[in-house]
C-alpha atoms as a PDB file:
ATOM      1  CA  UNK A   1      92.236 124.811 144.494  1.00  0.00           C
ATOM      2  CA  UNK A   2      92.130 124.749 148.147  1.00  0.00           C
ATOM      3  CA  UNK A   3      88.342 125.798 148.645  1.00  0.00           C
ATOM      4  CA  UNK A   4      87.478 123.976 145.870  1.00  0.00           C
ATOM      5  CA  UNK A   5      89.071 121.134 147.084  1.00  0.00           C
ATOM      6  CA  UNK A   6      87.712 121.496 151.454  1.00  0.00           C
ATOM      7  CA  UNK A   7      85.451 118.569 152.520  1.00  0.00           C
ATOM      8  CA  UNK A   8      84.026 120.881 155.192  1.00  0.00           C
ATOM      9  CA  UNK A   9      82.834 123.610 152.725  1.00  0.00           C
ATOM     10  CA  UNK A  10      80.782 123.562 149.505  1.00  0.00           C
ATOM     11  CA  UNK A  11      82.633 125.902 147.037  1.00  0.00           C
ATOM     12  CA  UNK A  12      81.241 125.466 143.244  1.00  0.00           C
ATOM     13  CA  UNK A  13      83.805 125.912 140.304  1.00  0.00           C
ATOM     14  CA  UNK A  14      81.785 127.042 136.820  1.00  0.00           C
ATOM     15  CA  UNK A  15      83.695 125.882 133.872  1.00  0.00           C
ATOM     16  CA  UNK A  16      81.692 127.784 130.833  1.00  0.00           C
ATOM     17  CA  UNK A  17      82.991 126.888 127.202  1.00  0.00           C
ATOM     18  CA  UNK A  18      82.471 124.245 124.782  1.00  0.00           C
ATOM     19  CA  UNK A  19      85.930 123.309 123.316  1.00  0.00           C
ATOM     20  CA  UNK A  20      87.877 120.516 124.253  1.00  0.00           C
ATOM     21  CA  UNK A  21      89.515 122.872 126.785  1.00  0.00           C
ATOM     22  CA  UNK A  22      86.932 123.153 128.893  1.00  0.00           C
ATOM     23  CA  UNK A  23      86.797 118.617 129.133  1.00  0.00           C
ATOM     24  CA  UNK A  24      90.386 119.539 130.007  1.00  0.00           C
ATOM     25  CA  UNK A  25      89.559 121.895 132.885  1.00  0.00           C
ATOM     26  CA  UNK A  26      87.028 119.386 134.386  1.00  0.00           C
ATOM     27  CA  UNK A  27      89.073 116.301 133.905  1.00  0.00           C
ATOM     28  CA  UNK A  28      91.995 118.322 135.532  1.00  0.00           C
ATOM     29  CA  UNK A  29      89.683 118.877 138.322  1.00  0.00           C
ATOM     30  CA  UNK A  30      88.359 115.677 139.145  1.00  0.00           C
ATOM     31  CA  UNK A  31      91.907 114.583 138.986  1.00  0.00           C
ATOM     32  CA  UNK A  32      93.184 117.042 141.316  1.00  0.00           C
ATOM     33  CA  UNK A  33      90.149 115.941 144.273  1.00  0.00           C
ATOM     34  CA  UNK A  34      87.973 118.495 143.241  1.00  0.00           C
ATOM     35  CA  UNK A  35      84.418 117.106 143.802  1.00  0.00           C
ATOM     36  CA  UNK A  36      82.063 116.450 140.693  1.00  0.00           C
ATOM     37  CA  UNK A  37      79.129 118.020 142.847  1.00  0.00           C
ATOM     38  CA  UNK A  38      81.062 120.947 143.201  1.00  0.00           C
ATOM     39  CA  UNK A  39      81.620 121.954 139.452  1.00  0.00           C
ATOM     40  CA  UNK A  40      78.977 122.552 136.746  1.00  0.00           C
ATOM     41  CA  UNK A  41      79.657 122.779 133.415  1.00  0.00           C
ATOM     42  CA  UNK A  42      77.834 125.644 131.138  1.00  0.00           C
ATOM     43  CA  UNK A  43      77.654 124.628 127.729  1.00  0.00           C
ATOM     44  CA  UNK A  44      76.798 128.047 125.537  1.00  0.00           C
ATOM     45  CA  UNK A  45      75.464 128.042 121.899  1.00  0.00           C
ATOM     46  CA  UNK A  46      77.574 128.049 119.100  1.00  0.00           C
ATOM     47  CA  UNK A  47      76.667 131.692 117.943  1.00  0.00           C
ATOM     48  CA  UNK A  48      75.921 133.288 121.217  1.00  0.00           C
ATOM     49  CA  UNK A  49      78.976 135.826 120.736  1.00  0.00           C
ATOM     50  CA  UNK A  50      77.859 136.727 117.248  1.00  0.00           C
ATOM     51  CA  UNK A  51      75.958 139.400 116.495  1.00  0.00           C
ATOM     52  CA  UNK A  52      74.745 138.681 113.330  1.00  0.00           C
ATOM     53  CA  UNK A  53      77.981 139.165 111.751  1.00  0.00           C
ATOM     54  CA  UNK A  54      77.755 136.958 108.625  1.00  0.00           C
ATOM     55  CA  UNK A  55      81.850 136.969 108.089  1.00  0.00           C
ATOM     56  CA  UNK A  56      82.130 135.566 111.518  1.00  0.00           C
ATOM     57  CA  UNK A  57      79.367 133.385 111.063  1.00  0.00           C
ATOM     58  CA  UNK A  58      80.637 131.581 108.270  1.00  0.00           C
ATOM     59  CA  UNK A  59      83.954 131.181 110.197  1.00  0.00           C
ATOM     60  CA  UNK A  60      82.731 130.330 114.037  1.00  0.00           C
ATOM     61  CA  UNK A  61      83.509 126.455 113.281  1.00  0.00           C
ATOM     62  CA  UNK A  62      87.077 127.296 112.742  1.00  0.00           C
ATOM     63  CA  UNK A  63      87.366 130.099 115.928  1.00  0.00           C
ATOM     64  CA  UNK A  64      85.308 128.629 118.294  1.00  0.00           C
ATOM     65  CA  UNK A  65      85.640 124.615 117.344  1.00  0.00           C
ATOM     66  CA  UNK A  66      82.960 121.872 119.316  1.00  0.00           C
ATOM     67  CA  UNK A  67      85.084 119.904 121.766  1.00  0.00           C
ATOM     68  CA  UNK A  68      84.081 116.555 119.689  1.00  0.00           C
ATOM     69  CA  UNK A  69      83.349 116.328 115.646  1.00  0.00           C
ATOM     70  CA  UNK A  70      81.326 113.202 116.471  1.00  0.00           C
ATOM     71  CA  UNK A  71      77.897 113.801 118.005  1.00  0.00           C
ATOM     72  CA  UNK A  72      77.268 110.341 119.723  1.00  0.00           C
ATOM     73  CA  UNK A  73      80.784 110.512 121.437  1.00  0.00           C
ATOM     74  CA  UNK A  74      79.748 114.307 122.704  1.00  0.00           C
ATOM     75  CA  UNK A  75      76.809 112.748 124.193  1.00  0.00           C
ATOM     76  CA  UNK A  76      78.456 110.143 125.795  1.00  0.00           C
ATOM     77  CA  UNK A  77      81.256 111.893 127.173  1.00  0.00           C
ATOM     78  CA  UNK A  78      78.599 114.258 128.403  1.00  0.00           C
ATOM     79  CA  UNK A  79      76.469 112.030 129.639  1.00  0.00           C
ATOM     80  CA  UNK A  80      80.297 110.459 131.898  1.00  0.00           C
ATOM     81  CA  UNK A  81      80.719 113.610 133.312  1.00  0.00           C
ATOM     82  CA  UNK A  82      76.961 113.916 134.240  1.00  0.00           C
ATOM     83  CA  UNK A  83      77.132 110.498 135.555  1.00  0.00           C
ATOM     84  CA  UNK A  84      80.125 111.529 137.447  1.00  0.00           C
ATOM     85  CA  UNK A  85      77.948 113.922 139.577  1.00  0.00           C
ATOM     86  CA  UNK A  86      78.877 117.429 137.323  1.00  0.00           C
ATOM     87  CA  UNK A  87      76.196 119.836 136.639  1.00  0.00           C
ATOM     88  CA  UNK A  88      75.503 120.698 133.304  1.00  0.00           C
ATOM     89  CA  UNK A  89      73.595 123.600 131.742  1.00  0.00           C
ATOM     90  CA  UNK A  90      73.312 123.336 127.785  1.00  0.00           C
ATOM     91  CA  UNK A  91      73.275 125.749 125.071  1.00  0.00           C
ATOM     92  CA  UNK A  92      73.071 128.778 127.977  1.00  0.00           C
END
């Protein structure tokens, strides 16, 4: 938190995940003074840990939930956060 948080040095934070966890992680961020420069937020696709495991397929939706069931809040709370100054890389 401390060279995240120095005015006098640049230090990037990269908060990868797509849950509602990650939102956490960048709210708690911002909140503790951490700049919104400073942190980008990588965004990966649903399946990108699957390997075409139809089982786990079927079930991703349940172990690895979207941060937001509603697709116009997603994009509005993503579009905040990239208003706020926070990278973003999607579906990396």
């Amino acid at each position: 938190m401390q060279k995240l948080t120095d005015r006098r040095r640049s230090t990037k934070c990269v908060v990868y995940g797509r849950t509602l966890n990650s939102f956490a992680l960048i709210q708690g961020l911002l909140d503790r003074g951490v700049s919104a420069k400073n942190i980008i937020l990588a965004i990966p696709r649903i399946n990108c840990h699957v390997n075409e495991d139809e089982e786990l397929t079927e079930e991703l939706p349940i172990i690895y939930p979207n941060a937001f069931e509603d697709a116009r809040l997603e994009e509005k709370i993503l579009a905040w956060i990239e208003a706020k100054g926070v990278t973003l890389i999607k579906e990396c």
